[in-house]
C-alpha atoms as a PDB file:
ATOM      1  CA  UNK A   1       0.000   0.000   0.000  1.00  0.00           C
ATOM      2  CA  UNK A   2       1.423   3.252  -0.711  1.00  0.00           C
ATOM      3  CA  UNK A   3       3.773   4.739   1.988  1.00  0.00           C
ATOM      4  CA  UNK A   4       3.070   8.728   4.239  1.00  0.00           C
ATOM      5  CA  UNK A   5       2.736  11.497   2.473  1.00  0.00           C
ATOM      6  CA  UNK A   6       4.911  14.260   3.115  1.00  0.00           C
ATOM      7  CA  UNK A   7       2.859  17.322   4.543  1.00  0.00           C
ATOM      8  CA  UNK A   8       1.221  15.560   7.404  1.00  0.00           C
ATOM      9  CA  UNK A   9      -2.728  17.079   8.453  1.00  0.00           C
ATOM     10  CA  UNK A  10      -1.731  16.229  12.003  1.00  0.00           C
ATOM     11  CA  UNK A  11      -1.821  17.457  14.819  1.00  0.00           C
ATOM     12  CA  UNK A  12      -5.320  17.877  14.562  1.00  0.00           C
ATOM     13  CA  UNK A  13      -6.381  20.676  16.717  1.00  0.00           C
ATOM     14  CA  UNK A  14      -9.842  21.730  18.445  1.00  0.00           C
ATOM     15  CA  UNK A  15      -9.762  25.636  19.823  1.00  0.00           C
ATOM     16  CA  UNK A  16     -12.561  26.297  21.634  1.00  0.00           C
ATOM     17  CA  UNK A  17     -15.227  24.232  20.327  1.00  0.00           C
ATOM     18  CA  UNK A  18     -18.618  24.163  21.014  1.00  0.00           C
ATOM     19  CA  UNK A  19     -21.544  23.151  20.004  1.00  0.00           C
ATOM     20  CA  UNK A  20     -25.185  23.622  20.534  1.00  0.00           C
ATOM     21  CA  UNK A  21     -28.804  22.296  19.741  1.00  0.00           C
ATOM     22  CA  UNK A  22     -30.873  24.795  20.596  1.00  0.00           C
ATOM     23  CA  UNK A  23     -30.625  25.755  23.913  1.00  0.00           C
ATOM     24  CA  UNK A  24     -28.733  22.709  24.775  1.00  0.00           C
ATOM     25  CA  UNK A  25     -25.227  23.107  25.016  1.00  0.00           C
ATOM     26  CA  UNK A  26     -23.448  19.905  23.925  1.00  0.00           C
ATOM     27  CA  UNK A  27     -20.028  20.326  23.863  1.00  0.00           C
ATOM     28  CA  UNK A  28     -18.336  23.504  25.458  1.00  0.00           C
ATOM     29  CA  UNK A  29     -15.337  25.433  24.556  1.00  0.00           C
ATOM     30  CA  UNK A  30     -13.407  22.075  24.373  1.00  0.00           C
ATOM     31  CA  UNK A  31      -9.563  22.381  23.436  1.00  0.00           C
ATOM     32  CA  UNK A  32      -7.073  19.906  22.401  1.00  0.00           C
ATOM     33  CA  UNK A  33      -4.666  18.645  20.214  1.00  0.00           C
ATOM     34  CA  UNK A  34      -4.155  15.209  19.033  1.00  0.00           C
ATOM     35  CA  UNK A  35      -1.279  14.052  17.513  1.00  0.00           C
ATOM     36  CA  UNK A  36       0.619  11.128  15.686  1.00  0.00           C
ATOM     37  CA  UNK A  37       1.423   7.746  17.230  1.00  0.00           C
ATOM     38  CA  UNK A  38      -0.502   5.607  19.281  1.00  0.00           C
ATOM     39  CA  UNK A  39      -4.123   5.562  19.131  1.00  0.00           C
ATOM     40  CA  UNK A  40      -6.293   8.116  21.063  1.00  0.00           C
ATOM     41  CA  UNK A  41      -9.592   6.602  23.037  1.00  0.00           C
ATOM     42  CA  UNK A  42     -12.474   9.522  23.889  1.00  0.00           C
ATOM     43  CA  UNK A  43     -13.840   8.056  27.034  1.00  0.00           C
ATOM     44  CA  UNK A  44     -16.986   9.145  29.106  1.00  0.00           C
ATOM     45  CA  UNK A  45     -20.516   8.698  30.373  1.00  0.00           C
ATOM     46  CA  UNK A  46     -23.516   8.130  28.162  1.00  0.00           C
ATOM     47  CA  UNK A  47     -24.281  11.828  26.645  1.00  0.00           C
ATOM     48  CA  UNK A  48     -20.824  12.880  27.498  1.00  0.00           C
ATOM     49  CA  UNK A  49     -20.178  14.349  23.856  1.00  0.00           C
ATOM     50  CA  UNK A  50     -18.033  11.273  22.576  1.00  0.00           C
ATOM     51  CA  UNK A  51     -19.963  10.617  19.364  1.00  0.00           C
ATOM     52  CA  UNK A  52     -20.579  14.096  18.758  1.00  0.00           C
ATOM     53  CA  UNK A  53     -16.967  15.339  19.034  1.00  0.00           C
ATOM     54  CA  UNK A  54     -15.275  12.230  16.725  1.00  0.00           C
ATOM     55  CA  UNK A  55     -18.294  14.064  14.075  1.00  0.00           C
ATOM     56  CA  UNK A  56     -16.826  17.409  14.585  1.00  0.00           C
ATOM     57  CA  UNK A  57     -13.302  16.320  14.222  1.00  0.00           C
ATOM     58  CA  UNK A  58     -14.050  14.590  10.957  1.00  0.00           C
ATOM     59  CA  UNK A  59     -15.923  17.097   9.611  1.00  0.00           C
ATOM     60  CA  UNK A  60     -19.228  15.856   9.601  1.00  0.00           C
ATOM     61  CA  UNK A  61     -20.784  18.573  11.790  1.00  0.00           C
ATOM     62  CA  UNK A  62     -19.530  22.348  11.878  1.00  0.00           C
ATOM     63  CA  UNK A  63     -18.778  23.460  15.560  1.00  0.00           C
ATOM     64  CA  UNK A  64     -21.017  26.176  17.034  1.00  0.00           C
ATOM     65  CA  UNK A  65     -17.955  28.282  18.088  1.00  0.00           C
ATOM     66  CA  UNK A  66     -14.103  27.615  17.882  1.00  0.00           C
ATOM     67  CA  UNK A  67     -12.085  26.138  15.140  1.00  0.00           C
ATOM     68  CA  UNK A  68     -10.832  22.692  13.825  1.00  0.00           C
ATOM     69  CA  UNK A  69      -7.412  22.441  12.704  1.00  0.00           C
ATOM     70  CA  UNK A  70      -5.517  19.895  10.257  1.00  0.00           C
ATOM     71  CA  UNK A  71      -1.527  20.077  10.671  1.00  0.00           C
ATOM     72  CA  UNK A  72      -1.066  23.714  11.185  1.00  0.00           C
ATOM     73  CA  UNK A  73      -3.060  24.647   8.543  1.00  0.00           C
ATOM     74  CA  UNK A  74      -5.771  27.870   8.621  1.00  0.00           C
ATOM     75  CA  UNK A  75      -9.337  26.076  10.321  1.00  0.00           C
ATOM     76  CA  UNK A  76     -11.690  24.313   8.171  1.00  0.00           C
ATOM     77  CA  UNK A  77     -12.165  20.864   5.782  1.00  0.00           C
ATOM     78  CA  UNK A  78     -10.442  21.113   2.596  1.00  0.00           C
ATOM     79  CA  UNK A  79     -10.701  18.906   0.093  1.00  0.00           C
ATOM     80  CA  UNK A  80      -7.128  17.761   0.603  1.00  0.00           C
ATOM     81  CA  UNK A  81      -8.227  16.786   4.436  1.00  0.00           C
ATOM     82  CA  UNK A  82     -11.205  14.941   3.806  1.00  0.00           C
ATOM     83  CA  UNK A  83      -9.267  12.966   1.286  1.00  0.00           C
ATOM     84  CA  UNK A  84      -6.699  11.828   4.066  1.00  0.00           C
ATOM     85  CA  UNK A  85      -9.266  11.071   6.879  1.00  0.00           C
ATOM     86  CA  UNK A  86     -12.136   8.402   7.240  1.00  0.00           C
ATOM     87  CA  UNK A  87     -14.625   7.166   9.673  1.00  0.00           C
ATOM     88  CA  UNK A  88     -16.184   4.070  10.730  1.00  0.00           C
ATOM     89  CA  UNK A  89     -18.960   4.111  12.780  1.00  0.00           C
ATOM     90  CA  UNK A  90     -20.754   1.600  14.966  1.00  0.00           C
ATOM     91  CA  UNK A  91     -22.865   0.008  12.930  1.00  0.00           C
ATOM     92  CA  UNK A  92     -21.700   0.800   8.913  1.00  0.00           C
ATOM     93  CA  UNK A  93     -23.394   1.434   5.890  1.00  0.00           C
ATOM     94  CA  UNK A  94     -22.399  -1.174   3.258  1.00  0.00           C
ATOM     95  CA  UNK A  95     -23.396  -0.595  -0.651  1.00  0.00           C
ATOM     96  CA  UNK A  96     -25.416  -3.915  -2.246  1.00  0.00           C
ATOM     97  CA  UNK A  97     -22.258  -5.712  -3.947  1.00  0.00           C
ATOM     98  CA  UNK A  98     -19.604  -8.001  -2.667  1.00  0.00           C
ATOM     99  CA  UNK A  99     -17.031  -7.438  -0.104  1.00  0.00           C
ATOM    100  CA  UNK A 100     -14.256  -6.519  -2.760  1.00  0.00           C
ATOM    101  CA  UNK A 101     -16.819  -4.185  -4.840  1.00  0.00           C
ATOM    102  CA  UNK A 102     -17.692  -1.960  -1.658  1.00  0.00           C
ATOM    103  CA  UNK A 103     -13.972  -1.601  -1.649  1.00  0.00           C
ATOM    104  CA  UNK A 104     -12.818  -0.926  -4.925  1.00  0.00           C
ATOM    105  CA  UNK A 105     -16.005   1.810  -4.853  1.00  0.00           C
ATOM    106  CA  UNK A 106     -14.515   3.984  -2.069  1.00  0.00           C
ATOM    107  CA  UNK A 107     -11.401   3.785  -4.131  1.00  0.00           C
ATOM    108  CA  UNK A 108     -13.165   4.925  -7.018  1.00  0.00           C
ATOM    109  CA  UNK A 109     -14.852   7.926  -5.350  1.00  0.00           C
ATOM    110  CA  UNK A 110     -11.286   8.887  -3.800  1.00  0.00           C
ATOM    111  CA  UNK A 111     -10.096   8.562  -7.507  1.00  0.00           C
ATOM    112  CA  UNK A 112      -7.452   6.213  -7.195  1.00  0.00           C
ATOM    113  CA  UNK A 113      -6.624   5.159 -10.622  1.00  0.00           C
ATOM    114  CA  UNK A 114      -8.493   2.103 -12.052  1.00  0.00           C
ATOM    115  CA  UNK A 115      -5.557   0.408 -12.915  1.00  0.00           C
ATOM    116  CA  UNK A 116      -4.204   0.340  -8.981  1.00  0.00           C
ATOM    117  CA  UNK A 117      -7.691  -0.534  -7.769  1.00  0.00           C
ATOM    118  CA  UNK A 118      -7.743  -4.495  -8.015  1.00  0.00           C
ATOM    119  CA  UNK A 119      -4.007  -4.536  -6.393  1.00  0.00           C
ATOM    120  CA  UNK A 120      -4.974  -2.350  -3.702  1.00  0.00           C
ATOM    121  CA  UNK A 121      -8.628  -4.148  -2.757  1.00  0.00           C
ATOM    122  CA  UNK A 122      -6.193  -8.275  -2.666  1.00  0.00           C
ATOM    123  CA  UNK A 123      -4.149  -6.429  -0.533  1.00  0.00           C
ATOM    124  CA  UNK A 124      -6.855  -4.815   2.115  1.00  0.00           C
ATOM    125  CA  UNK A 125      -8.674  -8.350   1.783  1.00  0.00           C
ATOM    126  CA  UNK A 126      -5.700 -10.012   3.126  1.00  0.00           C
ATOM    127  CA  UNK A 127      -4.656  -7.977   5.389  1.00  0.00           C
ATOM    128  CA  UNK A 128      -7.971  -7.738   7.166  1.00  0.00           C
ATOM    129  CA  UNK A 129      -8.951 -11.800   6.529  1.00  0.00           C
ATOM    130  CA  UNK A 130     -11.392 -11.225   4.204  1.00  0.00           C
ATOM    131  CA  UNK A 131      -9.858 -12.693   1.374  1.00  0.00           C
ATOM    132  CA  UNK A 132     -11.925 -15.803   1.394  1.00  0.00           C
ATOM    133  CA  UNK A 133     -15.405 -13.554   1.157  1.00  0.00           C
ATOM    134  CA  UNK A 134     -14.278 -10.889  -1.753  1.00  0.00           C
ATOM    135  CA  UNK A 135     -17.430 -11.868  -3.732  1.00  0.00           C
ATOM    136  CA  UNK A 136     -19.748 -12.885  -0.945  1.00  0.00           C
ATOM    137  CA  UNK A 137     -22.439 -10.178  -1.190  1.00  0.00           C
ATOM    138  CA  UNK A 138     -21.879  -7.542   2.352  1.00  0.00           C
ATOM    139  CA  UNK A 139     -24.900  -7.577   3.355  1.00  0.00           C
ATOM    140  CA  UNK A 140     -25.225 -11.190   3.931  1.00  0.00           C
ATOM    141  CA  UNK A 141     -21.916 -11.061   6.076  1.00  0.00           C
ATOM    142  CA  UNK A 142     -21.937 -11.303   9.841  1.00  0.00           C
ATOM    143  CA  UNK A 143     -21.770  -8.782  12.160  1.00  0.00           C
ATOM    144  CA  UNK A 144     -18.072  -8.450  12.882  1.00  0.00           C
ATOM    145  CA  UNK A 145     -17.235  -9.340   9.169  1.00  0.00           C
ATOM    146  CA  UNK A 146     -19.164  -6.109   8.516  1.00  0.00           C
ATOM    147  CA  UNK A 147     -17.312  -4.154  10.490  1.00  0.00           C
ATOM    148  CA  UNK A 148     -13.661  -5.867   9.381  1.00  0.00           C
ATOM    149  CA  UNK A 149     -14.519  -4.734   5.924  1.00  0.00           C
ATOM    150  CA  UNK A 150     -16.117  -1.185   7.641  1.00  0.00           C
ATOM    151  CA  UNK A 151     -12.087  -0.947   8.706  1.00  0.00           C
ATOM    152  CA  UNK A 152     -10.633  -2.667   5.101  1.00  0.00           C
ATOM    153  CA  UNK A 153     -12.632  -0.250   3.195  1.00  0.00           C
ATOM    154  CA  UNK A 154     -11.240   2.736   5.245  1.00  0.00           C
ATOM    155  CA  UNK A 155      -7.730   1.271   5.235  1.00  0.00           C
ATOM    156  CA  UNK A 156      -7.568   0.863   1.679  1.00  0.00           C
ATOM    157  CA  UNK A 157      -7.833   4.561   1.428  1.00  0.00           C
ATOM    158  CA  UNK A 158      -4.438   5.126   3.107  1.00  0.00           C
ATOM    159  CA  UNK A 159      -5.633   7.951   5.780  1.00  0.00           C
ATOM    160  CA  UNK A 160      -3.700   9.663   7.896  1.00  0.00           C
ATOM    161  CA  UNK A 161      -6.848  10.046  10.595  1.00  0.00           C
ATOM    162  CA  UNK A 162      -9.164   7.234  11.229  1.00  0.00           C
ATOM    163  CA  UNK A 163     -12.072   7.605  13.123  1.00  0.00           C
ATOM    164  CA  UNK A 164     -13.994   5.317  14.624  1.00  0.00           C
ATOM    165  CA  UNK A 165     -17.157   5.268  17.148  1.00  0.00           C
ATOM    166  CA  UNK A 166     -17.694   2.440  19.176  1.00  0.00           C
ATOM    167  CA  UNK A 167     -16.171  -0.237  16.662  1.00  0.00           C
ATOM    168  CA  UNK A 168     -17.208  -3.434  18.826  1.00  0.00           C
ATOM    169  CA  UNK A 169     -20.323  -2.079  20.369  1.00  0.00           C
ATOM    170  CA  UNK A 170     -22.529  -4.347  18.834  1.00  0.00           C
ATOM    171  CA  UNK A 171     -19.874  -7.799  18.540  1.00  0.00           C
ATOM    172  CA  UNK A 172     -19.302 -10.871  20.633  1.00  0.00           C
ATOM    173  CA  UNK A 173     -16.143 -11.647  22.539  1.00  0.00           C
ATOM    174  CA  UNK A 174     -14.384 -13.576  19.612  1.00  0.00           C
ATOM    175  CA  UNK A 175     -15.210 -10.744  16.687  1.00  0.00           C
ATOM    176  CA  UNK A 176     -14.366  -7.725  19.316  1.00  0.00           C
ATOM    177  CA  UNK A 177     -10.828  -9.668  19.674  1.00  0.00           C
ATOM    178  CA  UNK A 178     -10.483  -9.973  15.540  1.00  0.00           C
ATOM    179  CA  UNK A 179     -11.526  -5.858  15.483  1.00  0.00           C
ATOM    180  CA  UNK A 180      -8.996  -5.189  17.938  1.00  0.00           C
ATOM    181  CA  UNK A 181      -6.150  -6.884  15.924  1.00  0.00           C
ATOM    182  CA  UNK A 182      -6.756  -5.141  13.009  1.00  0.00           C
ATOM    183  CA  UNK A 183      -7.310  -1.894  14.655  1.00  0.00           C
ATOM    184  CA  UNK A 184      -3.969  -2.740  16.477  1.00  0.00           C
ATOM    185  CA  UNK A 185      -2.420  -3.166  12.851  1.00  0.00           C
ATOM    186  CA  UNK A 186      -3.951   0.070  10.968  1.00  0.00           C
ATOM    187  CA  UNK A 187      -2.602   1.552  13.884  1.00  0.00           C
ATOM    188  CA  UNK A 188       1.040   0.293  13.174  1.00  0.00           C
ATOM    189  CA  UNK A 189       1.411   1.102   9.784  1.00  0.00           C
ATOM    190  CA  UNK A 190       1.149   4.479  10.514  1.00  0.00           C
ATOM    191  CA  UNK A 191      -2.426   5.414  10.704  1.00  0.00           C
ATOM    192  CA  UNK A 192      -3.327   7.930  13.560  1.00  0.00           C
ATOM    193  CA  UNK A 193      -6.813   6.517  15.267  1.00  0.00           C
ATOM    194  CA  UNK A 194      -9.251   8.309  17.457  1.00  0.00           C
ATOM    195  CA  UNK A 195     -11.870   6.388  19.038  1.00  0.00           C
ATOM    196  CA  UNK A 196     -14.670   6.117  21.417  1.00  0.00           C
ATOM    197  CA  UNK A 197     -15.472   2.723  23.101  1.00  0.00           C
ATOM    198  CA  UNK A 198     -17.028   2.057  26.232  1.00  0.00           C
ATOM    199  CA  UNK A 199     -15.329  -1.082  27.128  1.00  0.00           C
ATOM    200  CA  UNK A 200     -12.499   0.201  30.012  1.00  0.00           C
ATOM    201  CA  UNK A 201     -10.685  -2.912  29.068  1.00  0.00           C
ATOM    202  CA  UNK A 202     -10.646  -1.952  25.432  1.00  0.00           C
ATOM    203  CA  UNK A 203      -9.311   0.960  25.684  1.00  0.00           C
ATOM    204  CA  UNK A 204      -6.419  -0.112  28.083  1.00  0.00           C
ATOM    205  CA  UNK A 205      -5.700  -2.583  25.663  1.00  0.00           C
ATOM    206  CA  UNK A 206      -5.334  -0.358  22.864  1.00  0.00           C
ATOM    207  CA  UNK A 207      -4.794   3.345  23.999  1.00  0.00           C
ATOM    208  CA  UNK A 208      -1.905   5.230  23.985  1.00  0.00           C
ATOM    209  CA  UNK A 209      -3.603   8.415  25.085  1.00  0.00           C
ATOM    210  CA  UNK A 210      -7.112   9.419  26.769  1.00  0.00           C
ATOM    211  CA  UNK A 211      -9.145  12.147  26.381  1.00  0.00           C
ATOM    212  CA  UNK A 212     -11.585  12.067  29.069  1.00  0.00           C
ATOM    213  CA  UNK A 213     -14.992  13.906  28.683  1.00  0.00           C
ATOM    214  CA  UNK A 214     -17.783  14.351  31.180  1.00  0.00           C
ATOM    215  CA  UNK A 215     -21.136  16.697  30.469  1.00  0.00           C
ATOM    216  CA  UNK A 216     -19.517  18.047  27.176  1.00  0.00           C
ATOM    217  CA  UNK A 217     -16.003  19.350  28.575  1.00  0.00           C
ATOM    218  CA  UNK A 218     -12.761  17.739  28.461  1.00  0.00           C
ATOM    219  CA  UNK A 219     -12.033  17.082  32.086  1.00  0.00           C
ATOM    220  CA  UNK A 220      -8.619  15.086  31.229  1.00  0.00           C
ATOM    221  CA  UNK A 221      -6.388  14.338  28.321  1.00  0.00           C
ATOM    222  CA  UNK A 222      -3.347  12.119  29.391  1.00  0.00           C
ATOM    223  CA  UNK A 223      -1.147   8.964  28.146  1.00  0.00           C
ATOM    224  CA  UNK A 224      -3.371   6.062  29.380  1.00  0.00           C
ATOM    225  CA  UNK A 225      -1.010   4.444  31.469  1.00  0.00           C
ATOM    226  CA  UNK A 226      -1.202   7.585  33.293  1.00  0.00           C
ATOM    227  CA  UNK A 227      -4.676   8.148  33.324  1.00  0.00           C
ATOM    228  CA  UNK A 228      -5.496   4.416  34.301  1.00  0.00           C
ATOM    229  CA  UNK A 229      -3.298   4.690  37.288  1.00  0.00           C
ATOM    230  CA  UNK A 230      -4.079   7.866  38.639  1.00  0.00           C
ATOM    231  CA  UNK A 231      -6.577   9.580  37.282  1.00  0.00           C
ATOM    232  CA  UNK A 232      -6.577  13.490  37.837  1.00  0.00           C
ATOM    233  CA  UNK A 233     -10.163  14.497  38.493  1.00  0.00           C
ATOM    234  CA  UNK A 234     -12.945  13.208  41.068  1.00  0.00           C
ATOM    235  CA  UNK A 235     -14.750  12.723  37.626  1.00  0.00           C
ATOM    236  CA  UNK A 236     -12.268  10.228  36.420  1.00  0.00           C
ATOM    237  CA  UNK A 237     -11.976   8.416  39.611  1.00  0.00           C
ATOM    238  CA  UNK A 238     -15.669   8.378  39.848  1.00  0.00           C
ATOM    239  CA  UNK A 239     -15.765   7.045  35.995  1.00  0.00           C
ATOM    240  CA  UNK A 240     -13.248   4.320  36.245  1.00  0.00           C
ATOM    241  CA  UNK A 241     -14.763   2.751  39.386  1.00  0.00           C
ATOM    242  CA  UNK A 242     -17.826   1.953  37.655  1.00  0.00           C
ATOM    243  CA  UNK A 243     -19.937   4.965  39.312  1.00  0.00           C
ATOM    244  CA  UNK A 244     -22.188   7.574  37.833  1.00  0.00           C
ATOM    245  CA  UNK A 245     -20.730  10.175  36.944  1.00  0.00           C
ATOM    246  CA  UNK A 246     -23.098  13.433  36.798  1.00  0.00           C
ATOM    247  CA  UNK A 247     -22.778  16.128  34.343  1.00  0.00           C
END
């Protein structure tokens, strides 16, 4: 697959951001920067912002107030960005075709040319153990082979930034493990992941950072080891023990 490109859109920074429904404020004045290397896991309470801010970040929403910013670069989504990011979300949206057709589609759309497209979709296949179901139709595919070819689709588009929201919400014990392996892989070819999860055990297995939110504010952002071991904030504490934790 081809190698990193040379201008890198990380760090990716949020200054100030907000954002509101109405007269509900949903995320507030949240600042951060996320950069390259291991993968970064948004943690939190149900209606903590996690889902909302991995949106923002990727471009899918527009922030109320404050700016998002790709590598250093003036805020906003260019069409250079979008190209080097994806997303995966919990439960993906696969086109009626076979495994290695939803592939070599995204690759079309990102206008890779049609004469790298078949080498680039045996290569994904493999790498995320889907070889054996290229031309098995996606939507008769289980669960977690959804979501490995979710992941082999994004993969296959070479991003810098990979998002994904709560990859193994919806998957047993033995497809959760197969998600995490590959997610452990993208990672180590150079990939920069941000994801939500709400498995604690997840996330120690895989973070190498966590940003900690609680009632739409970032109350932490720290390596995990660090944050597993001695959390900074009552919230954290609170979190981590299996309490409520109230906005």
């Amino acid at each position: 697959m081809p190698g990193a490109r040379a201008e890198s859109i990380l760090p990716l920074e949020l200054r100030g951001v907000s954002f509101q429904a109405g007269r509900q404020i949903l995320l507030r004045k949240l600042t951060a920067t996320l950069s390259a290397g291991a993968p970064t896991v948004v943690l939190g309470p149900n209606g903590a912002g996690k889902s909302l801010l991995l949106r923002i970040a990727h471009g899918l929403l527009a922030p109320t107030r404050g700016d998002v910013c790709y590598g250093g670069r003036p805020p906003g989504l260019t069409a250079d960005v979008r190209r080097r990011q994806a997303m995966v979300f919990e439960r993906p949206v696969l086109l009626r075709r076979t495994a290695a057709r939803n592939i070599s589609y995204a690759l079309s759309v990102a206008g890779v040319p049609r004469s790298e497209r078949p080498g680039r979709v045996a290569d994904v296949l493999a790498r995320t153990g889907l070889k054996a179901l290229a031309d098995r139709n996606a939507r008769v595919l289980s669960a977690g082979e959804k979501q490995r070819l979710a992941l082999a689709r994004a993969w296959a588009l070479v991003p810098e930034l990979l998002f994904l929201d709560e990859p193994t919400a919806a998957l047993d014990p033995s497809a959760t493990a197969a998600i995490e392996l590959l997610i452990g892989a993208i990672s180590a070819a150079g990939t920069k992941i941000v994801m939500t999860t709400h498995d604690l055990g997840q996330a120690r297995r895989l973070a190498g950072e966590v940003v900690f939110l609680n009632g739409g504010a970032l109350v932490e952002q720290s390596p995990a080891e660090r944050f597993f071991a001695e959390p900074q904030s009552e919230a954290a504490r609170a979190f981590l023990k299996g309490e409520l934790v109230w906005d």
